[in-house]
N, C-alpha and C. Protein backbone atom coordinates (compact mmCIF):
# COMPACT_ATOMS: atom_id res chain seq x y z
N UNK A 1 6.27 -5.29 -9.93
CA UNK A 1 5.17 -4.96 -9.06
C UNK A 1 3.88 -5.40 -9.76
N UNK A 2 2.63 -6.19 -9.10
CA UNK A 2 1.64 -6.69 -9.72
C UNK A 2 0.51 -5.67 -8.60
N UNK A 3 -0.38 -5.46 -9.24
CA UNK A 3 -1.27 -4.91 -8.70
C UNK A 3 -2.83 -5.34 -8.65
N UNK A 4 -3.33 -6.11 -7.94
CA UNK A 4 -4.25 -6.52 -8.44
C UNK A 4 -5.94 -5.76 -7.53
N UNK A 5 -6.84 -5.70 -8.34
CA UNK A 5 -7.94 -4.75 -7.84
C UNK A 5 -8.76 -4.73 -8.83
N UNK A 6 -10.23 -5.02 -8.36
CA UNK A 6 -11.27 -4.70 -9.70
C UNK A 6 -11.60 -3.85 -9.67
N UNK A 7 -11.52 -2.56 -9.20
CA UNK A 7 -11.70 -1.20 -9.10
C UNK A 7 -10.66 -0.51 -10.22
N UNK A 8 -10.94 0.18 -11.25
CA UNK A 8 -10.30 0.68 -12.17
C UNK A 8 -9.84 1.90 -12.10
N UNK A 9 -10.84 2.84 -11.15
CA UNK A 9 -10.32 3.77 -10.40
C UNK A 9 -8.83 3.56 -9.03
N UNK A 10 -9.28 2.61 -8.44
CA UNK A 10 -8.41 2.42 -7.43
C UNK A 10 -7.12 1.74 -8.43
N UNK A 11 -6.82 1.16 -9.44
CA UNK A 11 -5.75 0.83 -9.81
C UNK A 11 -5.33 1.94 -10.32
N UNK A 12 -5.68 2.94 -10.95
CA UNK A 12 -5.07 4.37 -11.32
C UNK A 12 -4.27 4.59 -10.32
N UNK A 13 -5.11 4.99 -9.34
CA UNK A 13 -4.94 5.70 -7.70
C UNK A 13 -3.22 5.23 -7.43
N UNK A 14 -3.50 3.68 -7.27
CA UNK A 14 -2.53 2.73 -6.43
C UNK A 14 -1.34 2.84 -7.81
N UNK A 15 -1.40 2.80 -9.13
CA UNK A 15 -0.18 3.31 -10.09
C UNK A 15 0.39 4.76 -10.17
N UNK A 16 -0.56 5.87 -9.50
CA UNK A 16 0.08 6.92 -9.44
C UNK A 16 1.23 7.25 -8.04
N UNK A 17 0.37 6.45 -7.30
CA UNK A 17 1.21 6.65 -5.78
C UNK A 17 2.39 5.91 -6.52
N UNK A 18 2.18 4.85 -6.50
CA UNK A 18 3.84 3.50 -6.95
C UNK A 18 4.34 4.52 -7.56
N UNK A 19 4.01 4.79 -9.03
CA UNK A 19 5.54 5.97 -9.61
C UNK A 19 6.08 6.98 -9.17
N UNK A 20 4.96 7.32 -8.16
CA UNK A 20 5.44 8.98 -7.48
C UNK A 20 6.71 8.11 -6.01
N UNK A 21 6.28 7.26 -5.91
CA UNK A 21 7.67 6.52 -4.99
C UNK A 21 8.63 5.92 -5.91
N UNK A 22 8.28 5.92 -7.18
CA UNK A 22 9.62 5.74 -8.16
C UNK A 22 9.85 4.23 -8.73
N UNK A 23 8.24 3.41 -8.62
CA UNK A 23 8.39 2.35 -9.36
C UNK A 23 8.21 2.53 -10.73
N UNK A 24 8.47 1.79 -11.44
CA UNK A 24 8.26 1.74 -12.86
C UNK A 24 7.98 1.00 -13.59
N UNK A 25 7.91 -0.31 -13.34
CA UNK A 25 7.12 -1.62 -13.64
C UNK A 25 6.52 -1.98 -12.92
N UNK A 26 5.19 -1.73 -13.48
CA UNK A 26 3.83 -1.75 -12.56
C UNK A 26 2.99 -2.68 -13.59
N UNK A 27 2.44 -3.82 -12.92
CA UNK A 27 1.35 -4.66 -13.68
C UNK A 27 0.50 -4.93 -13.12
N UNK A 28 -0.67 -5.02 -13.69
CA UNK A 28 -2.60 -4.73 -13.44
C UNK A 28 -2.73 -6.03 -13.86
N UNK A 29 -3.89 -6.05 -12.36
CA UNK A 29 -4.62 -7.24 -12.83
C UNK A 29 -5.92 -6.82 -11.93
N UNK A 30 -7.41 -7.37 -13.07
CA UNK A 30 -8.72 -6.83 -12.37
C UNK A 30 -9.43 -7.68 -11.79
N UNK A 31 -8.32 -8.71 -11.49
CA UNK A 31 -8.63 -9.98 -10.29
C UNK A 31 -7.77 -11.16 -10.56
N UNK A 32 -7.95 -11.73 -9.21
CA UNK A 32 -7.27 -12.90 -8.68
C UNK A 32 -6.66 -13.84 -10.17
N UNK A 33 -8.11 -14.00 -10.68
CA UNK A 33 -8.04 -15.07 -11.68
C UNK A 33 -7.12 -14.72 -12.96
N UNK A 34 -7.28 -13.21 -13.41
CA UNK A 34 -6.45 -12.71 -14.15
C UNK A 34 -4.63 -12.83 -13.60
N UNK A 35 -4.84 -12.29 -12.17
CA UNK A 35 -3.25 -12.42 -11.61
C UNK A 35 -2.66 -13.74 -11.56
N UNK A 36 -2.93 -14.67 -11.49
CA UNK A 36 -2.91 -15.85 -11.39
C UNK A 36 -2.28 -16.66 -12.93
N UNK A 37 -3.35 -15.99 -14.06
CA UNK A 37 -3.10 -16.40 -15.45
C UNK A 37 -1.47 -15.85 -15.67
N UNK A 38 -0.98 -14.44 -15.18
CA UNK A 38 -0.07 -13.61 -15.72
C UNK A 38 0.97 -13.35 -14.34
N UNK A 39 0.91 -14.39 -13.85
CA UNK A 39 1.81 -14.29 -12.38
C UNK A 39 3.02 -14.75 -13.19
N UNK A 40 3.26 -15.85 -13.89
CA UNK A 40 4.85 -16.24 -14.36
C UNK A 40 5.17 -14.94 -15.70
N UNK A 41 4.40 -14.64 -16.00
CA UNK A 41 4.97 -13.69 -17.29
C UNK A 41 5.56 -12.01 -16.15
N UNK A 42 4.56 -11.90 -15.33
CA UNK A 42 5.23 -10.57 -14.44
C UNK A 42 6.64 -10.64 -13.80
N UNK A 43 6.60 -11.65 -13.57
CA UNK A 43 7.62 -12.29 -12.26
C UNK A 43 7.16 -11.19 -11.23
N UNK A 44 6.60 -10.55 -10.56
CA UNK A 44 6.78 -9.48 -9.93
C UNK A 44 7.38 -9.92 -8.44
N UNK A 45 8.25 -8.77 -7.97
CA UNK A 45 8.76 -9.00 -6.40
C UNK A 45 7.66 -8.30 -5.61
N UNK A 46 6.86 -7.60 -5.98
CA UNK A 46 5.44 -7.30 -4.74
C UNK A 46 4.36 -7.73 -5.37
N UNK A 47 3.47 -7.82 -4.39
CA UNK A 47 2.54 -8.13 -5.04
C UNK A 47 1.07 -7.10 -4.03
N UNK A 48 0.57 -5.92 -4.28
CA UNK A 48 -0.26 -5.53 -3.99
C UNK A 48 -2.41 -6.06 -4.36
N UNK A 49 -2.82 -6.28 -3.13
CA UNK A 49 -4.27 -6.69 -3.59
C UNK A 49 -5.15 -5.91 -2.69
N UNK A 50 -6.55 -6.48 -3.63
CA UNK A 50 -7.44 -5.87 -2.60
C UNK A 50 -7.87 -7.35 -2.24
N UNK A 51 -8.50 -7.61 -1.30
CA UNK A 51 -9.62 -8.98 -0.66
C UNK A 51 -10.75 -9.21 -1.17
N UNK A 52 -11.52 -8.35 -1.13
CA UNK A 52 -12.87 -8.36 -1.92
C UNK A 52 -12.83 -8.15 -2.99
N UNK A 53 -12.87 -9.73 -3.85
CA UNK A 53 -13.15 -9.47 -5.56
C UNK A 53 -13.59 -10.64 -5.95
N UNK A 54 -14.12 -10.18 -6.72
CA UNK A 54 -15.65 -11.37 -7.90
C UNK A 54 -14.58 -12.65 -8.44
N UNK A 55 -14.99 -13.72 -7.94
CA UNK A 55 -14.29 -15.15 -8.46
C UNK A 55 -13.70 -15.74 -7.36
N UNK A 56 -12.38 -15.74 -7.02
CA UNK A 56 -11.57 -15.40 -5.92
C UNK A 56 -10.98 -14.38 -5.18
N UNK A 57 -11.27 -14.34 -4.05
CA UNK A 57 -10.84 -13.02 -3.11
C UNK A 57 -9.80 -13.60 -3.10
N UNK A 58 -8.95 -12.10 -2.25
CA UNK A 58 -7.74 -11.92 -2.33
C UNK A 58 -6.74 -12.93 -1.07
N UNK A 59 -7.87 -13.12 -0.09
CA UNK A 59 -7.32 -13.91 0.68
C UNK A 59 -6.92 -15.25 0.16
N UNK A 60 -8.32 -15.93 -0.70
CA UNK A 60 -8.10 -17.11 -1.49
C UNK A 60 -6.53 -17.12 -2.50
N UNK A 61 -6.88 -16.27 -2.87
CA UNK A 61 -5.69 -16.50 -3.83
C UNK A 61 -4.01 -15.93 -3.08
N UNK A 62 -3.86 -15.22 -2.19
CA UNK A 62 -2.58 -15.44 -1.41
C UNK A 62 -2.44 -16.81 -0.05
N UNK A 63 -3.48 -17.37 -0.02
CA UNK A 63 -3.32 -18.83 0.87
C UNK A 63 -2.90 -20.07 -0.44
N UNK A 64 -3.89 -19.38 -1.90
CA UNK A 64 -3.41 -20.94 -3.01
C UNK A 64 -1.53 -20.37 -2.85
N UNK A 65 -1.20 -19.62 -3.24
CA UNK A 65 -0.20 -19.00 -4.07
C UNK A 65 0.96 -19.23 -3.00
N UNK A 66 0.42 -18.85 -1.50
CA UNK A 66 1.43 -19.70 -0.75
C UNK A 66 1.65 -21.14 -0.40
N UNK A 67 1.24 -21.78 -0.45
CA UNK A 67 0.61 -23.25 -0.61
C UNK A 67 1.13 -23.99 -1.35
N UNK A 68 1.43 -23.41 -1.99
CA UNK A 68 2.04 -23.58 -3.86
C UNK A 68 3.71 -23.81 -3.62
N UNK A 69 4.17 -24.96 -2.63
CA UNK A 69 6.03 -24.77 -3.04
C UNK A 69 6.55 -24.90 -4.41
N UNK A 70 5.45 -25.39 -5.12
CA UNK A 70 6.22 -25.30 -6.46
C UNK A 70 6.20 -23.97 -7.41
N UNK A 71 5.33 -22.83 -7.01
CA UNK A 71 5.50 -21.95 -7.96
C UNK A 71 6.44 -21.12 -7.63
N UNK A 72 7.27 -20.99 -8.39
CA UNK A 72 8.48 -19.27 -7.97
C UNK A 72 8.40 -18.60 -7.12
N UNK A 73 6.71 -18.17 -7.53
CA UNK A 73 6.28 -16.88 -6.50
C UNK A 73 5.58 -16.98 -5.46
N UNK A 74 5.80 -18.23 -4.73
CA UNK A 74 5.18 -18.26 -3.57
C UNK A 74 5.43 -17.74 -2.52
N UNK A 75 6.43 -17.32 -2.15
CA UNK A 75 6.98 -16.37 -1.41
C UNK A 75 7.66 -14.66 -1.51
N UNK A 76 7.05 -14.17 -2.40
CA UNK A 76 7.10 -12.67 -3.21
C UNK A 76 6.48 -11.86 -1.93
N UNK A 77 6.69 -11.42 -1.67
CA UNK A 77 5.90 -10.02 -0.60
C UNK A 77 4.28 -9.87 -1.05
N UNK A 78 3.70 -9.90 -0.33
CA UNK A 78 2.11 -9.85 -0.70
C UNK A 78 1.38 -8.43 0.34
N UNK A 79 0.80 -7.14 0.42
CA UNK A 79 0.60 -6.31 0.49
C UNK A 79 -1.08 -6.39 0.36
N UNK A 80 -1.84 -6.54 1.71
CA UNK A 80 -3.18 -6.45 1.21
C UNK A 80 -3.57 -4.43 1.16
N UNK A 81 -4.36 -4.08 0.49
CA UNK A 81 -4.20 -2.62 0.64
C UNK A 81 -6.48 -2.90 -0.35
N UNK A 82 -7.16 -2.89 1.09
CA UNK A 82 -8.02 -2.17 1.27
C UNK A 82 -9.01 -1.69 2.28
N UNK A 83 -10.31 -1.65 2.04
CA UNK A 83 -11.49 -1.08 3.13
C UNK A 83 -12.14 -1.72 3.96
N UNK A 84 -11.34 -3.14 3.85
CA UNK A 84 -12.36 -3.64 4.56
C UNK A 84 -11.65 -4.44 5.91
N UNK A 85 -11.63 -3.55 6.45
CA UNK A 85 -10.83 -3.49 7.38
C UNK A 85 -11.20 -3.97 9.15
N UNK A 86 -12.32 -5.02 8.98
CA UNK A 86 -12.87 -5.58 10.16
C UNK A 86 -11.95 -6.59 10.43
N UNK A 87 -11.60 -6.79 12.17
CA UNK A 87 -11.19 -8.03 12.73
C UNK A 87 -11.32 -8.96 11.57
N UNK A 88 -12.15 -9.76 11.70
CA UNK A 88 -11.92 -10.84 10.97
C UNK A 88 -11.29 -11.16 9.40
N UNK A 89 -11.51 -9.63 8.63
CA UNK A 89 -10.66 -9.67 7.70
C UNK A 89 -8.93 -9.39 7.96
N UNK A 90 -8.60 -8.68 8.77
CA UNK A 90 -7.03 -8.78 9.05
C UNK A 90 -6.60 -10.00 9.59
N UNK A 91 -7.02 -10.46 10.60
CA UNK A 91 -6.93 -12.00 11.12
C UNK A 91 -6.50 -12.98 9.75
N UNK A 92 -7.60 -12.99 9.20
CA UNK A 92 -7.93 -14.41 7.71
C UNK A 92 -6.72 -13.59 6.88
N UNK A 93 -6.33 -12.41 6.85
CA UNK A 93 -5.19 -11.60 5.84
C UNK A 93 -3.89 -12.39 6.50
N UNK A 94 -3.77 -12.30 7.70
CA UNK A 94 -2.30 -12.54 8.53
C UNK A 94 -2.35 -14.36 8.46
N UNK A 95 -3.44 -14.83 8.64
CA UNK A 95 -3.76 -16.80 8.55
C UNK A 95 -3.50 -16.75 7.36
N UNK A 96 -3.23 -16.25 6.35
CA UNK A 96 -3.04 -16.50 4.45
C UNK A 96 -1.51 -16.22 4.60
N UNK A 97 -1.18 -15.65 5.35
CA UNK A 97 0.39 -15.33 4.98
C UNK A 97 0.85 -14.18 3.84
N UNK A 98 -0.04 -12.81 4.55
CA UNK A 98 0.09 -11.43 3.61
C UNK A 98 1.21 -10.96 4.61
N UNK A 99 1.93 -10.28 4.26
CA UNK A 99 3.39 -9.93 4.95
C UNK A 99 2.70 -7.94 5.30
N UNK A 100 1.60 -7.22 4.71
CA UNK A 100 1.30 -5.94 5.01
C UNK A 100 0.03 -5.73 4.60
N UNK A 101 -0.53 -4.64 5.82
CA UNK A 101 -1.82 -4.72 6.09
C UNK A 101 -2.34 -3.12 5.57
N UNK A 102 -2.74 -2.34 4.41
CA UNK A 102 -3.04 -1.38 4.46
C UNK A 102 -4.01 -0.83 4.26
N UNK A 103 -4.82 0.14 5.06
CA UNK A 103 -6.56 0.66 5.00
C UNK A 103 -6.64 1.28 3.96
N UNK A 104 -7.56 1.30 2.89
CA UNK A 104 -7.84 2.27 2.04
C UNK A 104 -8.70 3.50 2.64
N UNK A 105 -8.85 4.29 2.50
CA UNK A 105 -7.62 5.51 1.36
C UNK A 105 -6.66 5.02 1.90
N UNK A 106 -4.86 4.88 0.81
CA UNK A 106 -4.39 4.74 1.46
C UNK A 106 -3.16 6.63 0.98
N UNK A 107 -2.43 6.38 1.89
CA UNK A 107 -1.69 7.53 1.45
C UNK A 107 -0.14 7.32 0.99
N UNK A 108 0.55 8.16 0.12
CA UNK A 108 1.78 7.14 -0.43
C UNK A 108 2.90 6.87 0.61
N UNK A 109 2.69 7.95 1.89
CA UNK A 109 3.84 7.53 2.97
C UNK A 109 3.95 6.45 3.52
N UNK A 110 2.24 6.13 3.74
CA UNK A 110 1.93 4.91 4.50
C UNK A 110 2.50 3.63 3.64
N UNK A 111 1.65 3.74 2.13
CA UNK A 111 2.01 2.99 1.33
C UNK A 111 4.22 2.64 1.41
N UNK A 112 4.32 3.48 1.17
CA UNK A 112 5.90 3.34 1.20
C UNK A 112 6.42 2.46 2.38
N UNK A 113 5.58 3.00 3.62
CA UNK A 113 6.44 2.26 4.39
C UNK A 113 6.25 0.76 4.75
N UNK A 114 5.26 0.70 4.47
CA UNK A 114 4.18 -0.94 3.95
C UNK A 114 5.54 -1.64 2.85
N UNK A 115 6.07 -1.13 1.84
CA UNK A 115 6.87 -1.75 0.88
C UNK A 115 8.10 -1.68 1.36
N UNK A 116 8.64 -0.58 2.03
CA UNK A 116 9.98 -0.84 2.65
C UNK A 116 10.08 -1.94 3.68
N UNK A 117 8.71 -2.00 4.56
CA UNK A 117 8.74 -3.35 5.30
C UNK A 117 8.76 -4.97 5.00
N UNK A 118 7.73 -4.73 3.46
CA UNK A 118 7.48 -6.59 2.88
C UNK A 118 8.69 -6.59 2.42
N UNK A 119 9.73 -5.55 1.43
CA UNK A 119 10.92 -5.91 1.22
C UNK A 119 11.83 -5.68 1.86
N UNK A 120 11.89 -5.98 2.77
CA UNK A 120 13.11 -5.67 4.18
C UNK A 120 14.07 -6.88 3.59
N UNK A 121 15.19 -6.26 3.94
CA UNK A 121 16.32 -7.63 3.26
C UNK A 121 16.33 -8.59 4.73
N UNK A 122 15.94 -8.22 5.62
CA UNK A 122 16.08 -9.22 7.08
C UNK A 122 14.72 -10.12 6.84
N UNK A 123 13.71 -9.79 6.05
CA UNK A 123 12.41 -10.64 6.07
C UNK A 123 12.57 -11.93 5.77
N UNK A 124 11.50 -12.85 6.94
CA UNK A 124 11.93 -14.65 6.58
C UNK A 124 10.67 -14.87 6.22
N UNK A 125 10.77 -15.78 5.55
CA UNK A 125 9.53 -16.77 5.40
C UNK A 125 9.86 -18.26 5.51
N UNK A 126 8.71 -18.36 5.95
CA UNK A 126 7.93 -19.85 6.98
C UNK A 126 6.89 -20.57 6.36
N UNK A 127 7.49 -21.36 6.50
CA UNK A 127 6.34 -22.74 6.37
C UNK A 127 6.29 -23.70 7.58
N UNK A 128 5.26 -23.99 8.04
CA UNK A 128 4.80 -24.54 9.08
C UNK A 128 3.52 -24.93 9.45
N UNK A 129 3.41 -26.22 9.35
CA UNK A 129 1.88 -26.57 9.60
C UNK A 129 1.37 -25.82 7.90
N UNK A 130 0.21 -25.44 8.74
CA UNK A 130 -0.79 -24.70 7.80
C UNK A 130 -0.36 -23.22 7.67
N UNK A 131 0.70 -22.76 7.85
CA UNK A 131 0.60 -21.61 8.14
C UNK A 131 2.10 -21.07 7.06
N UNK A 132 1.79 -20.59 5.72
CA UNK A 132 3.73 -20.41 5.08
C UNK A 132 3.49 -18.80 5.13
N UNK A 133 4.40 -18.21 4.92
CA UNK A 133 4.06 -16.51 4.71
C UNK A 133 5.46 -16.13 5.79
N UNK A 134 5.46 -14.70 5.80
CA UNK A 134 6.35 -13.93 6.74
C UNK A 134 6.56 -14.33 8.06
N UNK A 135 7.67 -14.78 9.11
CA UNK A 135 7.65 -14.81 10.05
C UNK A 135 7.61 -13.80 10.61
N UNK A 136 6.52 -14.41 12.13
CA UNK A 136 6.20 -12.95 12.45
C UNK A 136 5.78 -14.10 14.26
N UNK A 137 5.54 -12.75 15.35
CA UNK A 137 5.09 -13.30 16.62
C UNK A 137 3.96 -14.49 16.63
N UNK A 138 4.39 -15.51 16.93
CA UNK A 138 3.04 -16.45 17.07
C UNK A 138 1.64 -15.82 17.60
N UNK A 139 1.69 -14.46 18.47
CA UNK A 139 0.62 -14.15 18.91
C UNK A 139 0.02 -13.37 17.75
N UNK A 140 0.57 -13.26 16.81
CA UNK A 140 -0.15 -12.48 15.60
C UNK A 140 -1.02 -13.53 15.00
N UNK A 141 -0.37 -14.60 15.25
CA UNK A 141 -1.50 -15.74 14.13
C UNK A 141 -2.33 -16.38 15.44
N UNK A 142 -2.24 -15.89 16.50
CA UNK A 142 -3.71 -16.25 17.10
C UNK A 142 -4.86 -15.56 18.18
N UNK A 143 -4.28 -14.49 17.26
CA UNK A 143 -5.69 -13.31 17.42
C UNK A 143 -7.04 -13.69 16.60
């Protein structure tokens, strides 16, 4: 599990919920650029972010990372989990190919069921056009 957020409070927050659902390898990162440096040493199978952060936002860096057929982890479950929660940021979240959408505060039920969904063993991923990430209704990618 990678966690990435420049909020040092909110990465506490988001590591206490994860263990209280019973993860246990949990890795921090206090942005994109850091996650990015330490993406092959984590290997992680989720990948939780926030969008808004200093260098590259979170959208930027899950559109490079899918984009990317050559890295491992281009297709890992990606989990956006924050506040900023206007149209146009869920839209540009779902056009990047984030597989879960969660509002901060978030709560650990919600959270849970956000992770039981990106790791669903039925989940596909797509590449197409401009568009790689979770398959999902075409009318989702053109809202």
């Amino acid at each position: 599990m990678l966690v990435i957020d420049d909020n040092v409070g909110m990465r506490s927050i988001m590591t206490a919920v994860l263990r209280a659902l019973g993860f246990t390898t949990i890795r921090l990162a206090d942005d994109a650029v850091e996650a990015q440096r330490t993406l092959h040493q984590v290997k992680p199978d989720l990948i939780i972010t926030e969008i808004k952060m200093p260098v590259i936002d979170g959208v930027t860096f899950v559109r490079n990372l899918r984009a990317d057929e050559s890295n491992p982890f281009s297709e890992v479950p990606i989990i956006v989990a924050t506040g900023h929660t206007e149209e146009k940021h869920v839209k540009a979240c779902i056009a990047a190919g984030v597989d879960q959408f969660i509002a901060k505060p978030i709560t650990g039920m919600a959270l849970a069921e956000r992770i039981r969904s990106a790791l669903s063993p039925t989940r596909q991923f797509v590449r197409f056009g401009n568009y790689h990430g979770p398959r999902r209704p075409m009318s989702d990618l053109q809202r």
